[in-house]
N, C-alpha and C. Protein backbone atom coordinates (compact mmCIF):
# COMPACT_ATOMS: atom_id res chain seq x y z
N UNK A 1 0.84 -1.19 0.00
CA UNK A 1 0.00 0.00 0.00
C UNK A 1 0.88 1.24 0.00
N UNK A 2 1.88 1.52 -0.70
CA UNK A 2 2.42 2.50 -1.09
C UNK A 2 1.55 3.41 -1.80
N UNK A 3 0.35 3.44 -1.89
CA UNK A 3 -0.38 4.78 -2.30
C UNK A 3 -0.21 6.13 -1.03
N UNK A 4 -0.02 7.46 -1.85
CA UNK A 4 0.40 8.21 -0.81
C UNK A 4 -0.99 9.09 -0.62
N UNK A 5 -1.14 9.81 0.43
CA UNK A 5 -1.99 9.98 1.13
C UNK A 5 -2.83 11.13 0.20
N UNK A 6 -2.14 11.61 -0.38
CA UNK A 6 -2.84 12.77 -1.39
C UNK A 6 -4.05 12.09 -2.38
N UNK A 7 -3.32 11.03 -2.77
CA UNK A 7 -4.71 10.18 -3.39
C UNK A 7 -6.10 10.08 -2.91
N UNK A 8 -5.85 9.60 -1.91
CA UNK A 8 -7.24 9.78 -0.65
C UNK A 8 -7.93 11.26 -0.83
N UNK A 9 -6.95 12.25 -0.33
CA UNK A 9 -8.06 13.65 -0.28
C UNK A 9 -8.48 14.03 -2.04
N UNK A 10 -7.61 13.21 -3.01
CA UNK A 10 -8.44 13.46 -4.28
C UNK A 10 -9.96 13.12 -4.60
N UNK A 11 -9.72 11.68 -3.57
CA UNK A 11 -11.25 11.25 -3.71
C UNK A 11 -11.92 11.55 -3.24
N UNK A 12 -11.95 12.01 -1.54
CA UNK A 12 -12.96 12.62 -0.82
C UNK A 12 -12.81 13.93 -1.17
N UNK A 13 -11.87 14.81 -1.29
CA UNK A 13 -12.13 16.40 -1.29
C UNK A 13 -11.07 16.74 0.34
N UNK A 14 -11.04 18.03 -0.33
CA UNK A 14 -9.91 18.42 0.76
C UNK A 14 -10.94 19.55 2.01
N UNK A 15 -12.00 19.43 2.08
CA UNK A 15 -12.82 19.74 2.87
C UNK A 15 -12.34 19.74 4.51
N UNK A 16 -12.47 20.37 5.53
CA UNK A 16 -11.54 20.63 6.69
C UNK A 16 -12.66 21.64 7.64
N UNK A 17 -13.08 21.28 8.44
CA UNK A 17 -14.27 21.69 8.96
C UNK A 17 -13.40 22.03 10.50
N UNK A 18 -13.41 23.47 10.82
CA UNK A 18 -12.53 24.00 12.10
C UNK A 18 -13.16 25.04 12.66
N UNK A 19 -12.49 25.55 13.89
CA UNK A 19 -13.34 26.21 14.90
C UNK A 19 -12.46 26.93 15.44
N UNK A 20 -12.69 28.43 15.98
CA UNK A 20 -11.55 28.81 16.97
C UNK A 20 -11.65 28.62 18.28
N UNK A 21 -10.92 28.42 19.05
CA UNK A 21 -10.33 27.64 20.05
C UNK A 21 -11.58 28.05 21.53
N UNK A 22 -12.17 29.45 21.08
CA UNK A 22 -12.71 29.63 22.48
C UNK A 22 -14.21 29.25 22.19
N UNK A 23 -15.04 28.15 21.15
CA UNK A 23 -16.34 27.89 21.03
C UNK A 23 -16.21 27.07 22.10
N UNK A 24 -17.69 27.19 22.63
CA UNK A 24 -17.70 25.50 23.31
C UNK A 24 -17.73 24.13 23.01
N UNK A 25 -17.87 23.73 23.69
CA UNK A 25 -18.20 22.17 23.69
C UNK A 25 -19.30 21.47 22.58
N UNK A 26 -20.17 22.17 23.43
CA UNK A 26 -21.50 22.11 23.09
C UNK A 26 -21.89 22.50 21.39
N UNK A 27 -21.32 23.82 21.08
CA UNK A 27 -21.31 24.36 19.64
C UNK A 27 -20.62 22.75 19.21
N UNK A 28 -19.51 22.99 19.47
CA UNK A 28 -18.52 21.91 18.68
C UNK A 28 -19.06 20.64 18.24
N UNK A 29 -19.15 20.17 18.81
CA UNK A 29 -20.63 18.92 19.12
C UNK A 29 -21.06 18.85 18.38
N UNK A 30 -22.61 20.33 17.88
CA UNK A 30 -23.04 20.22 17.19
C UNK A 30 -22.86 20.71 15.52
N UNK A 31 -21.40 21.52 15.53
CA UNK A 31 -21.19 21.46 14.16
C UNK A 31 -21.14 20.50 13.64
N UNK A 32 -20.24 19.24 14.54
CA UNK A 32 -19.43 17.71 14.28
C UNK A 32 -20.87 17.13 13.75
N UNK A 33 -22.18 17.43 14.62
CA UNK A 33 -23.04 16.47 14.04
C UNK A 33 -23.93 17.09 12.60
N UNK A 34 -23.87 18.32 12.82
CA UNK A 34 -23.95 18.75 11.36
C UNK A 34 -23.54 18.77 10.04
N UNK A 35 -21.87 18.61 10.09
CA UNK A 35 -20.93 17.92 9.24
C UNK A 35 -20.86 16.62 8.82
N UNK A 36 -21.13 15.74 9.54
CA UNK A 36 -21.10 14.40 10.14
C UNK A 36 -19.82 13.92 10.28
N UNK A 37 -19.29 14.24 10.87
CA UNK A 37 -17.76 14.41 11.21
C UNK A 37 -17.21 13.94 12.31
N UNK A 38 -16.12 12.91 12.79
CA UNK A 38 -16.09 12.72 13.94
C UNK A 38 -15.11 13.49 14.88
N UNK A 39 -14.27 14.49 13.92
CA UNK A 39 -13.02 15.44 14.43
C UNK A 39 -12.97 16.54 14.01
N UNK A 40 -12.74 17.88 14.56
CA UNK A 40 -12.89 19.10 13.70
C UNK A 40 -11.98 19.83 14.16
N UNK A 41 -10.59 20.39 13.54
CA UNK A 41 -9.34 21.20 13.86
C UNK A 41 -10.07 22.41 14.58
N UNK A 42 -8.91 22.89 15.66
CA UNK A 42 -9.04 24.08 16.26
C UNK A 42 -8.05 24.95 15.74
N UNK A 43 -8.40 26.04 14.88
CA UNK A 43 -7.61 27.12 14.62
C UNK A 43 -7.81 28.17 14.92
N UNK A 44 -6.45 28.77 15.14
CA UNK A 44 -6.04 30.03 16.02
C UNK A 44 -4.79 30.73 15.17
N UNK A 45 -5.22 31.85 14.70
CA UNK A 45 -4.34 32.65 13.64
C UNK A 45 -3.49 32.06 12.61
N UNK A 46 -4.44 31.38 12.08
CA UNK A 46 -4.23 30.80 10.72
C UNK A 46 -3.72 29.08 11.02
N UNK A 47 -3.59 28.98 12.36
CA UNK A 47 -2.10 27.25 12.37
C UNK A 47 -3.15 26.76 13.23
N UNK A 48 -2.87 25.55 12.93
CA UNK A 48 -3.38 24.30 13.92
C UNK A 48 -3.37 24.24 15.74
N UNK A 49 -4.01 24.19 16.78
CA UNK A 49 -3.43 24.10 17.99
C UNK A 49 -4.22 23.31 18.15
N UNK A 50 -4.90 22.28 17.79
CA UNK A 50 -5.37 21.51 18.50
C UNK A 50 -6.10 20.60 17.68
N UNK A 51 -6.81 19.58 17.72
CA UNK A 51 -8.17 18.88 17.48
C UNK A 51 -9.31 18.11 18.28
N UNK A 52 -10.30 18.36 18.41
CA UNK A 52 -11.43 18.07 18.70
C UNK A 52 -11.96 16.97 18.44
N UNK A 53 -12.34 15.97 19.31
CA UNK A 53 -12.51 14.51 18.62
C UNK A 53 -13.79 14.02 19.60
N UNK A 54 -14.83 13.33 18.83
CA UNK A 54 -15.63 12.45 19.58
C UNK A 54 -14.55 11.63 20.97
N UNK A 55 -13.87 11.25 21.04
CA UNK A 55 -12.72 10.66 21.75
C UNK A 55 -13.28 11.99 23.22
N UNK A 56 -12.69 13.14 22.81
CA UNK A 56 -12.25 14.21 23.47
C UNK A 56 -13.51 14.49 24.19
N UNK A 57 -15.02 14.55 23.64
CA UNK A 57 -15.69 14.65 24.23
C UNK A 57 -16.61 13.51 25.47
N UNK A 58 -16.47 12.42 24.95
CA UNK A 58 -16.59 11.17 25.78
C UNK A 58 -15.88 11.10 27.08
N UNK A 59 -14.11 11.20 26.81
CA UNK A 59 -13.04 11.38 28.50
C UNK A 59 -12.82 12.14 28.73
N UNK A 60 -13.15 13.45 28.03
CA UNK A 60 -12.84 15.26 28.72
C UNK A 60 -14.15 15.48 29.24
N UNK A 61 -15.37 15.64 28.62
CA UNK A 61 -16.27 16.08 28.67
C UNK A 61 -17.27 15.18 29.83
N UNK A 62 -17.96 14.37 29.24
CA UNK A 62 -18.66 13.42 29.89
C UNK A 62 -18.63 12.93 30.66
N UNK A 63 -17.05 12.02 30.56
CA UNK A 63 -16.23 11.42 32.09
C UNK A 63 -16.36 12.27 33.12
N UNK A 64 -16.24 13.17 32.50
CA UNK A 64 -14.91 14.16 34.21
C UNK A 64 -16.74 15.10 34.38
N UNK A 65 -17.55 15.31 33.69
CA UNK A 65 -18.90 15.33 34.28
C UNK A 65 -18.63 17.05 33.88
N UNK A 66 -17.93 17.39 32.90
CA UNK A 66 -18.04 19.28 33.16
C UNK A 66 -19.06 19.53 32.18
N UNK A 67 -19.34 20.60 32.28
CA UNK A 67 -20.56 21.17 31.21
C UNK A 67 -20.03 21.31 29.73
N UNK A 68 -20.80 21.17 29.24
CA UNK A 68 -20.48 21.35 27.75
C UNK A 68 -21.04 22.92 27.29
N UNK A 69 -21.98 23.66 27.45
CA UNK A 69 -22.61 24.82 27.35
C UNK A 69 -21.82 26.09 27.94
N UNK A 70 -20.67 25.96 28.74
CA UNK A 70 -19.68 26.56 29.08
C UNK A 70 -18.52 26.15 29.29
N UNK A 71 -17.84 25.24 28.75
CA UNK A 71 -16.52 25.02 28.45
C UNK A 71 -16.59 24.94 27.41
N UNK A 72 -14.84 25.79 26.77
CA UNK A 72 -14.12 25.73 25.60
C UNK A 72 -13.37 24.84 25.51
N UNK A 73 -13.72 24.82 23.92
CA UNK A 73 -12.73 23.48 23.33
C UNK A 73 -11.34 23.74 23.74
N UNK A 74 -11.03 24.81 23.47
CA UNK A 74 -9.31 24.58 23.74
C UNK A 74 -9.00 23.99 25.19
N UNK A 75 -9.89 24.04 26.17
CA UNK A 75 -9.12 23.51 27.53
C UNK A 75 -9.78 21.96 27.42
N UNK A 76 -10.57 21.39 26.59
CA UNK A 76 -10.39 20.07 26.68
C UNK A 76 -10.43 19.23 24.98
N UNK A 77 -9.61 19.98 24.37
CA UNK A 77 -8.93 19.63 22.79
C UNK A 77 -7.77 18.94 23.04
N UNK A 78 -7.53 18.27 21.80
CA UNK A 78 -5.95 17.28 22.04
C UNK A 78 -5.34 18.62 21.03
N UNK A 79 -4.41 19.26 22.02
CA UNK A 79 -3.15 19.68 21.66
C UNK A 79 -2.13 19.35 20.43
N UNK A 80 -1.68 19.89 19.94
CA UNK A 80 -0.74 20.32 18.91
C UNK A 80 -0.71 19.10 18.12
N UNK A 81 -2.14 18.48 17.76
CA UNK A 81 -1.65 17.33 17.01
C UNK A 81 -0.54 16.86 15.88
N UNK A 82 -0.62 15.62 16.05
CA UNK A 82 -0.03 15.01 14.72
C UNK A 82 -0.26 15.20 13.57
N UNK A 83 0.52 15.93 12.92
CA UNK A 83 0.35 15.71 11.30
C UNK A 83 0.86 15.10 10.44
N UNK A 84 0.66 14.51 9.11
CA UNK A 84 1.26 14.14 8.08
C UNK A 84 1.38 15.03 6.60
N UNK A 85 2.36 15.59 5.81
CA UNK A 85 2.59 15.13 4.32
C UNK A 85 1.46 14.70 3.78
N UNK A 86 1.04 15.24 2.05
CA UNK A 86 0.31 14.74 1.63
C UNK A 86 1.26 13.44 0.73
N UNK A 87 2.25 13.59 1.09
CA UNK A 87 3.11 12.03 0.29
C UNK A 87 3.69 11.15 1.55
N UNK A 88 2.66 11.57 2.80
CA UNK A 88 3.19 9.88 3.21
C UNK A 88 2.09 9.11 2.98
N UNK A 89 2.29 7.95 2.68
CA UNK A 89 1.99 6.66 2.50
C UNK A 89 0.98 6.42 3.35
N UNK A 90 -0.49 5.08 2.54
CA UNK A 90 -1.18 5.19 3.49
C UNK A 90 -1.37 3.66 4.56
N UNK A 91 0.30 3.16 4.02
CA UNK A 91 0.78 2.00 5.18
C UNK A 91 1.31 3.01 6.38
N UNK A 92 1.99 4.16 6.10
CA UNK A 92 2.86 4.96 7.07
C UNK A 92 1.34 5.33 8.22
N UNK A 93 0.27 5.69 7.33
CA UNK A 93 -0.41 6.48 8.20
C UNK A 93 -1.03 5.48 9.28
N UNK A 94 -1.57 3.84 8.58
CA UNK A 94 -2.36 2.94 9.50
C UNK A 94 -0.76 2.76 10.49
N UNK A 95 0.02 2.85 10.47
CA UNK A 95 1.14 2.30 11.39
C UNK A 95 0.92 3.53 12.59
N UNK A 96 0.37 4.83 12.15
CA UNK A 96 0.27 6.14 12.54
C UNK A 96 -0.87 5.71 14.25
N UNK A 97 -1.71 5.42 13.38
CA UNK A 97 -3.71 5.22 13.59
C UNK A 97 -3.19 4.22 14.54
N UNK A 98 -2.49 2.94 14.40
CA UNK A 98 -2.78 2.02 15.41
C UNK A 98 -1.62 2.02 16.42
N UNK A 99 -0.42 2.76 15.86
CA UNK A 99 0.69 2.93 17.18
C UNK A 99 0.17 4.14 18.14
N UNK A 100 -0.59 5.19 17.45
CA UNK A 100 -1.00 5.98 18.56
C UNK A 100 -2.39 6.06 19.21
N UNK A 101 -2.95 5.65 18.55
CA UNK A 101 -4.22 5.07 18.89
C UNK A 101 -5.22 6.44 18.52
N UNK A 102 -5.05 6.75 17.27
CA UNK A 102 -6.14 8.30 17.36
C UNK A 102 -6.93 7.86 15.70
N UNK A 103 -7.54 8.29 15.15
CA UNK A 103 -8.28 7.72 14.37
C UNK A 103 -8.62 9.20 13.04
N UNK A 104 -7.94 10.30 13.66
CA UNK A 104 -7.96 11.76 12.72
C UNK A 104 -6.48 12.20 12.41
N UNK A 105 -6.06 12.45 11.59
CA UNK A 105 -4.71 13.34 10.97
C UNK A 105 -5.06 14.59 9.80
N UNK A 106 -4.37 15.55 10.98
CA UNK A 106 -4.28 16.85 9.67
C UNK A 106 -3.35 16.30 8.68
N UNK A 107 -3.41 17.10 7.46
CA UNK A 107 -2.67 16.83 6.13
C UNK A 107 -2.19 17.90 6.39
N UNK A 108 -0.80 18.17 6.18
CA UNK A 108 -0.36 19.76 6.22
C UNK A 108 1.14 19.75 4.63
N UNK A 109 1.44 20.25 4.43
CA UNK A 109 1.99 20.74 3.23
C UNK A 109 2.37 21.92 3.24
N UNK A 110 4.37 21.97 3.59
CA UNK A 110 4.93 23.48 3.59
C UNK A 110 3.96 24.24 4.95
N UNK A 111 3.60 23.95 5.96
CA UNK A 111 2.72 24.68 6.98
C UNK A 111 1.31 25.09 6.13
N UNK A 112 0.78 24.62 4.89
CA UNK A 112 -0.47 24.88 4.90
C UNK A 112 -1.25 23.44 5.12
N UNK A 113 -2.61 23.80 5.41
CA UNK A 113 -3.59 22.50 5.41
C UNK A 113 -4.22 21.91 4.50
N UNK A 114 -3.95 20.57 4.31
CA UNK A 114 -4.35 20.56 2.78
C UNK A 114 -5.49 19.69 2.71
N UNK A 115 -5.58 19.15 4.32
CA UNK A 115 -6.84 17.99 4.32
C UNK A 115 -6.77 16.99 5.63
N UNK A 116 -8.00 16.51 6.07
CA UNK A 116 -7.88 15.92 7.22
C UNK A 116 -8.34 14.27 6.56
N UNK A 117 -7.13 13.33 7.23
CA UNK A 117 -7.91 11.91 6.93
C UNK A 117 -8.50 11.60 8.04
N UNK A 118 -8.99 10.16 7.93
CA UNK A 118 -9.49 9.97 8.76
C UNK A 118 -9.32 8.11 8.84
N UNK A 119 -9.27 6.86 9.73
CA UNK A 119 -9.35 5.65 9.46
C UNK A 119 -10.35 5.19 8.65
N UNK A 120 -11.33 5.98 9.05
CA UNK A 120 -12.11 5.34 7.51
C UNK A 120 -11.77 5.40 6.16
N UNK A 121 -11.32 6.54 5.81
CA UNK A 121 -10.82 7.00 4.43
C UNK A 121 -9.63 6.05 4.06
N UNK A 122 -8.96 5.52 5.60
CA UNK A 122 -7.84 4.73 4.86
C UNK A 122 -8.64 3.41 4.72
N UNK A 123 -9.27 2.85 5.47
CA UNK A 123 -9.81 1.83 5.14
C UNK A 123 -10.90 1.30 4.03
N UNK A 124 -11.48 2.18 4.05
CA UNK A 124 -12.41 2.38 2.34
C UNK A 124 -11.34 1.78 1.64
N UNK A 125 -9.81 2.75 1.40
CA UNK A 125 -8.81 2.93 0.52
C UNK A 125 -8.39 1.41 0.07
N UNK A 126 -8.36 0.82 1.72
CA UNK A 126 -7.83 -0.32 1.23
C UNK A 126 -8.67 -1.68 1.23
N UNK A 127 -9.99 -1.35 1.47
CA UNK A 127 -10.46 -2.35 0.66
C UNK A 127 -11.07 -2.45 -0.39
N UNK A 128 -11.20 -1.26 -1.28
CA UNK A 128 -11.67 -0.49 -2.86
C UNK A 128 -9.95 -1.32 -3.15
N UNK A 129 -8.96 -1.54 -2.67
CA UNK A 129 -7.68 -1.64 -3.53
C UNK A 129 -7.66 -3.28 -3.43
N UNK A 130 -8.41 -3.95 -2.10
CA UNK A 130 -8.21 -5.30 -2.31
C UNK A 130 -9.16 -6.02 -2.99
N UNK A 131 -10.33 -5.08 -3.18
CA UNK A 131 -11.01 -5.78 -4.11
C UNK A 131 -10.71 -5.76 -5.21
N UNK A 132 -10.30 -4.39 -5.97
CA UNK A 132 -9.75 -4.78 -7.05
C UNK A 132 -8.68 -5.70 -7.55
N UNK A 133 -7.70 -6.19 -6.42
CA UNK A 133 -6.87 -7.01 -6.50
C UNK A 133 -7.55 -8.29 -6.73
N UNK A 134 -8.92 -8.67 -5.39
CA UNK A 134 -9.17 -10.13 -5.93
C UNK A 134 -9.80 -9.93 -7.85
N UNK A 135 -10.47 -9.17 -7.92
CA UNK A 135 -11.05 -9.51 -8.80
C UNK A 135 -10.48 -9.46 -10.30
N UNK A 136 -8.83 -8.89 -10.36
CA UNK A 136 -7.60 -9.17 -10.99
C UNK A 136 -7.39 -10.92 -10.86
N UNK A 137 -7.37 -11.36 -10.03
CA UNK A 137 -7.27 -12.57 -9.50
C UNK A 137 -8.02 -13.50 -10.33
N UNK A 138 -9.00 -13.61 -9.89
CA UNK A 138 -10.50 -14.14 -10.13
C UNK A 138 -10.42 -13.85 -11.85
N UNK A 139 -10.04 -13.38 -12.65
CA UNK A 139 -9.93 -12.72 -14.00
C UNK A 139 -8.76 -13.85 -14.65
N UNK A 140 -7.71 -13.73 -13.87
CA UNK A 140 -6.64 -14.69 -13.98
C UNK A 140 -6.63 -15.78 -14.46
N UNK A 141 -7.11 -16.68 -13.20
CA UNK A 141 -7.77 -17.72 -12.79
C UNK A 141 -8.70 -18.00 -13.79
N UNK A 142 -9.52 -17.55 -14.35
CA UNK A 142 -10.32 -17.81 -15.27
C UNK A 142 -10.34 -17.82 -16.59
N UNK A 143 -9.12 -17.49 -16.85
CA UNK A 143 -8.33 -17.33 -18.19
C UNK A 143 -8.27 -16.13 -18.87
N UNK A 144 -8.87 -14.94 -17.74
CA UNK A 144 -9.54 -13.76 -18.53
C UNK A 144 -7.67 -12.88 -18.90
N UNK A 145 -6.95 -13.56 -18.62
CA UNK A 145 -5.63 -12.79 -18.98
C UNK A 145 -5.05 -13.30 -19.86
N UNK A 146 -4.12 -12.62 -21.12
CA UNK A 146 -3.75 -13.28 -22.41
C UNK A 146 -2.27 -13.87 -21.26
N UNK A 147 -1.46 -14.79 -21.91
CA UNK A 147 -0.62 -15.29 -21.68
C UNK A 147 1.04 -14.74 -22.07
C-alpha cells in the first residue's frame, strides 16, 4: 500500500471543517453532528493548535462530568496534534492510527492544510484496492488474462 496519502483527499475532497479555540463544547458537538464528522481542527491565527474529537468529548467532557454549554474546546482539545505530508503513505499512516491510537490526521503541506484523513478514508482505501486485487485474481484464474 504505497499509495500516498494525497490520493485519498483526491477522492474525498480536501474539505476541513474547524473552529476557533474559544467555542464550546457544546457548539462543537453540534457542528461535528452537522458535518457528520467525527473530528474538527481548532484554529487560532491561521495554524493548527489543537483537534477536537468524539474521543475528546466522551473522557474530557462526559467522564470528568463538566458542562459542555460553558466550556471551551481549547481547555479540553488534544493539543498540537499530529500531522502528516500529503506524500506519506497510506501504510505509514495505518502504522500512525494504530501505534497511537487516534483515528484523525491533519494533512499539512509546507505549513499549509491541505486535508484531514481519517481511518475510515484509509480503510475504504484499502479495501476499494483489495477488491480490485481479488477480482484481478479471479480474472486470472479464469483465463480472462492473455498469456
Amino acid at each position: 500500500m504505497n499509495t500516498s496519502i494525497s490520493a485519498l483527499l483526491e477522492r474525498k475532497g480536501s474539505d476541513v471543517f474547524s473552529l476557533p479555540p474559544d467555542v464550546t463544547v457544546a457548539e462543537a458537538a453540534k457542528e461535528m453532528d452537522r458535518h457528520r464528522v467525527g473530528a474538527i481542527l481548532v484554529i487560532e491565527d491561521g495554524r493548527i493548535v489543537g483537534i477536537f474529537t468524539e474521543r475528546d468529548v466522551l473522557s474530557r467532557v462526559v467522564a470528568t462530568g463538566i458542562d459542555p454549554k460553558t466550556t471551551p474546546i481549547e481547555s479540553v482539545m488534544t493539543r498540537d496534534p499530529i500531522t502528516v505530508a500529503s506524500s506519506t503513505t497510506v501504510e505509514e499512516v495505518m502504522a500512525l492510527f494504530t501505534n497511537k491510537r487516534f483515528r484523525h490526521l491533519p494533512v499539512v503541506d509546507d505549513g499549509r492544510l491541505v486535508g484531514l484523513v481519517s481511518i475510515g478514508d484509509v480503510l475504504r482505501r484499502m479495501v476499494d484496492s483489495h477488491r480490485h486485487e481479488a477480482e484481478q485474481l479471479k480474472q486470472y484464474i479464469a483465463g480472462g488474462y492473455p498469456t
